[in-house]
C-alpha atoms as a PDB file:
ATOM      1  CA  UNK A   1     111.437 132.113  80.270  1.00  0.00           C
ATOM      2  CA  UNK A   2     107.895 134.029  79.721  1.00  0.00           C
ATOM      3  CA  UNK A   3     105.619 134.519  82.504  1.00  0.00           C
ATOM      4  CA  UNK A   4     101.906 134.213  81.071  1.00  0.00           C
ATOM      5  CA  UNK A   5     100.692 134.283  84.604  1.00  0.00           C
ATOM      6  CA  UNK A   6     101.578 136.078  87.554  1.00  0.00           C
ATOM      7  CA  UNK A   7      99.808 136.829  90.770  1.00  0.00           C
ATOM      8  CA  UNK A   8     101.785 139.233  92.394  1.00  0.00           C
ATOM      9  CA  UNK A   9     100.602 142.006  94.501  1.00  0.00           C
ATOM     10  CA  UNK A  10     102.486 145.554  94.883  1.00  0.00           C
ATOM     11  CA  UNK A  11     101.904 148.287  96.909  1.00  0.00           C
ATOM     12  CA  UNK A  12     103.424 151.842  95.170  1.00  0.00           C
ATOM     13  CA  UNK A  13     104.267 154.986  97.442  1.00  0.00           C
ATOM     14  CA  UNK A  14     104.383 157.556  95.129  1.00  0.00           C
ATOM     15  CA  UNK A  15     105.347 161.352  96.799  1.00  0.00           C
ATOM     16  CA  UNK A  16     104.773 164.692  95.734  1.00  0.00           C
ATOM     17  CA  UNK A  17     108.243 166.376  94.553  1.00  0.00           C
ATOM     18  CA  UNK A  18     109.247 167.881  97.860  1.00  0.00           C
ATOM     19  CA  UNK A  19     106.980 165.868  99.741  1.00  0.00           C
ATOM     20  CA  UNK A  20     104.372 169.117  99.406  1.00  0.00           C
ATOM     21  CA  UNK A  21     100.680 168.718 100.490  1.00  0.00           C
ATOM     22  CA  UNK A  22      99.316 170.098  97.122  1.00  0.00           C
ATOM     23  CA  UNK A  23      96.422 167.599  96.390  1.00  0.00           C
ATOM     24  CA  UNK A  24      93.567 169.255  97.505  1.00  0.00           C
ATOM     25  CA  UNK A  25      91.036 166.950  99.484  1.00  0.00           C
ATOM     26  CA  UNK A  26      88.042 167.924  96.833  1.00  0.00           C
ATOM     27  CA  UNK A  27      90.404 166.322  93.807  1.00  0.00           C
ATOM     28  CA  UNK A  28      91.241 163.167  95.591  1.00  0.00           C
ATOM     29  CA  UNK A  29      88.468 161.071  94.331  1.00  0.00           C
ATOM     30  CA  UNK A  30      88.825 162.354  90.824  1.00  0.00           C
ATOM     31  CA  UNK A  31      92.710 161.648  90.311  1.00  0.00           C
ATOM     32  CA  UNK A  32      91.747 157.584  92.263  1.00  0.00           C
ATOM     33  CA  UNK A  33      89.254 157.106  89.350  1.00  0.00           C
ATOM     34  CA  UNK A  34      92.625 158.517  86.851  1.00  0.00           C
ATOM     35  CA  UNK A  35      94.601 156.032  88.449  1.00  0.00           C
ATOM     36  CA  UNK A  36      92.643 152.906  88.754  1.00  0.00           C
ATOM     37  CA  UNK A  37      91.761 153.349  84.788  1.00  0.00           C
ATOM     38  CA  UNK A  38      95.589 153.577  83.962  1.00  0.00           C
ATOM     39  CA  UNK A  39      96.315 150.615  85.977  1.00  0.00           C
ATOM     40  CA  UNK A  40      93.297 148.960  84.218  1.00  0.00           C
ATOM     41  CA  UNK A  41      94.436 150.287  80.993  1.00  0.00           C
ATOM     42  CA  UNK A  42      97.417 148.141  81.171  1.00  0.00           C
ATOM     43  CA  UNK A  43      96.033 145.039  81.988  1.00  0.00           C
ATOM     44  CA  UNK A  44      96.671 145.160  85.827  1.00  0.00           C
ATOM     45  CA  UNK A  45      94.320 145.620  88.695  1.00  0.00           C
ATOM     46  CA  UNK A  46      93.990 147.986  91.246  1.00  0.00           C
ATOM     47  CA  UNK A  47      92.774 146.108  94.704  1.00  0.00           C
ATOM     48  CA  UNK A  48      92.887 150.492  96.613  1.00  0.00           C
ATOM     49  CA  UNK A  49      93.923 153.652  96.362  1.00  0.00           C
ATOM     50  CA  UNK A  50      94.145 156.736  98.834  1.00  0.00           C
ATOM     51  CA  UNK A  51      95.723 159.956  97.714  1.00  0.00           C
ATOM     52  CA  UNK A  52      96.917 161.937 100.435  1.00  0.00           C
ATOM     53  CA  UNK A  53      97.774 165.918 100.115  1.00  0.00           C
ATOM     54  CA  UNK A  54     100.973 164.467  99.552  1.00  0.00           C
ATOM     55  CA  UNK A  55     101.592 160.982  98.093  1.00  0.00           C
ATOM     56  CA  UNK A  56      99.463 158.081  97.177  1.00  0.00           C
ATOM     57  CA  UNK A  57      99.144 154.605  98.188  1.00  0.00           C
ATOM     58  CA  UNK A  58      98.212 151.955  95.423  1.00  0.00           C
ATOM     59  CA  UNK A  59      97.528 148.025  95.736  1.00  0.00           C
ATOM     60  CA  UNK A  60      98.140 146.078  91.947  1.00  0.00           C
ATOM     61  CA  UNK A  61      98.360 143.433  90.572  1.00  0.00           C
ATOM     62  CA  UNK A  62     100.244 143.926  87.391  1.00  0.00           C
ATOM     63  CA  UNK A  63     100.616 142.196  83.863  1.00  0.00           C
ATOM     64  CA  UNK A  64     103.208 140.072  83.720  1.00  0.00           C
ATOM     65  CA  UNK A  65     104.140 141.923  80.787  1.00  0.00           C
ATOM     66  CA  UNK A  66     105.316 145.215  83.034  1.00  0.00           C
ATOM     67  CA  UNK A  67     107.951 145.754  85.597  1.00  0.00           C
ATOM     68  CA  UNK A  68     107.066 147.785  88.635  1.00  0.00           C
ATOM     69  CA  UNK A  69     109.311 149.765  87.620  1.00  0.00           C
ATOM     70  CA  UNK A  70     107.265 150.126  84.356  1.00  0.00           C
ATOM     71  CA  UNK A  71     104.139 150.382  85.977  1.00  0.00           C
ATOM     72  CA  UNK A  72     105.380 152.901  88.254  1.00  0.00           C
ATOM     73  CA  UNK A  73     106.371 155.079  85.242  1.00  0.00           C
ATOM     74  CA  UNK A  74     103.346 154.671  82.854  1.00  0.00           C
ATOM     75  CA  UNK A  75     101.172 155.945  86.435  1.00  0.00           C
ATOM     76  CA  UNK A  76     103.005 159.008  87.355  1.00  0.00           C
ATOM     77  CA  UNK A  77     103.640 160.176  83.724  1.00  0.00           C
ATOM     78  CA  UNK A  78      99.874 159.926  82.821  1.00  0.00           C
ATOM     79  CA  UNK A  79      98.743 161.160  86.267  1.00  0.00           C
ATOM     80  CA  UNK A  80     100.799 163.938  86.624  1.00  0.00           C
ATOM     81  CA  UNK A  81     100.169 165.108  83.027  1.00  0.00           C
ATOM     82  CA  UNK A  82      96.098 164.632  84.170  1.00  0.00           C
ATOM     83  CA  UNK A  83      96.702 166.563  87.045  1.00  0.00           C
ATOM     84  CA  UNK A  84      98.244 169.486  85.329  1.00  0.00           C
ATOM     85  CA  UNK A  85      96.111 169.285  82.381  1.00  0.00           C
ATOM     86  CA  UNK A  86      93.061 169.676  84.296  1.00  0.00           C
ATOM     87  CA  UNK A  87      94.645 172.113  86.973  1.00  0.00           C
ATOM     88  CA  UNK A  88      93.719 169.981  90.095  1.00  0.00           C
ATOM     89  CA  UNK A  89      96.466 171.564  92.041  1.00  0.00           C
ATOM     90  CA  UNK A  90      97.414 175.173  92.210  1.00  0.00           C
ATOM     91  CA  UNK A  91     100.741 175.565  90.087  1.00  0.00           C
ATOM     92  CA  UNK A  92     102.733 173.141  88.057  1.00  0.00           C
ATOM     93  CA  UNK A  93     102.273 169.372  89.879  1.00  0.00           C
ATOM     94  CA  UNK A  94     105.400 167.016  89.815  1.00  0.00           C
ATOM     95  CA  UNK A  95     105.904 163.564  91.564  1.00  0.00           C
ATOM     96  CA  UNK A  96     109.370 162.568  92.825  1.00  0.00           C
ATOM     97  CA  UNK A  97     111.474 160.848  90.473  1.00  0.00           C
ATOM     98  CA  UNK A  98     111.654 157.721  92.700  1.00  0.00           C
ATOM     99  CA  UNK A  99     108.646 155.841  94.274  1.00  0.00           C
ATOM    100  CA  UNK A 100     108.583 152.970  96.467  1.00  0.00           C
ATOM    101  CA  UNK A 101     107.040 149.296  95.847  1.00  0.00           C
ATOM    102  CA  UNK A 102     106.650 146.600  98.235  1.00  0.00           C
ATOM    103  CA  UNK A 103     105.679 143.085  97.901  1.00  0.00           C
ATOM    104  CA  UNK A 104     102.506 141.860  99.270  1.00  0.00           C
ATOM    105  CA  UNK A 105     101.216 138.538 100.298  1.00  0.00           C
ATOM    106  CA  UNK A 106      97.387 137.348  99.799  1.00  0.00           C
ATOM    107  CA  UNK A 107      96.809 137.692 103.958  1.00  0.00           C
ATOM    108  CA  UNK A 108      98.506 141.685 103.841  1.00  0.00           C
ATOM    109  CA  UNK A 109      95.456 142.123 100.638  1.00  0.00           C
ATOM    110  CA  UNK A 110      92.606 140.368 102.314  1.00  0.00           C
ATOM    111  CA  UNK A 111      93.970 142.497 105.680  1.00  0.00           C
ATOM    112  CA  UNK A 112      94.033 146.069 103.662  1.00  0.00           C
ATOM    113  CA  UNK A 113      91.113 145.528 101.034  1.00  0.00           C
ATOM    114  CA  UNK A 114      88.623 144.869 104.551  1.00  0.00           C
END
């Protein structure tokens, strides 16, 4: 059966390969705004976003149309091809080939989105 609706909330750990602090502090914001407009992009919505030195926390709401894991894939392909692109880290920037995604419920979004 298609889903035309969904209103399901994820929260994605992504990790830097080796779990290495490379994201500089002054690039944070910049690779965020990367983020939130690939999640847009693909009809899903980004609720927050912090990138750490050395993984990132994400909120969404996807499109029924995408799995997490889907989602998960379409992010850190385009983001880590941004990041190298632009040369926001020093050297060649990789995430881990496995991220995590947990379910959220509407209280844990109004509690983290405060």
């Amino acid at each position: 059966m298609k889903i035309e609706y969904n209103n399901l909330y994820t929260h994605f750990v992504f990790i830097t390969l080796n779990r290495q602090p490379v994201i500089p502090r002054k690039n944070r914001i910049r690779i965020e705004k990367y983020i939130t407009g690939i999640v847009s992009n693909h009809d899903s919505r980004l609720y927050t976003i912090y990138v750490n030195p050395e993984h990132v926390h994400m909120l969404v709401s996807r499109s029924s149309s995408l799995s997490e894991e889907e989602l998960a894939t379409i992010i850190a392909d385009s983001s880590e091809k941004f990041i190298n692109e632009n040369r926001l880290v020093a050297g060649h920037f990789s995430w881990q080939q496995s991220a995590s995604a947990f379910s959220v419920s509407k209280t844990g979004i109004d509690y983290v989105c405060k």
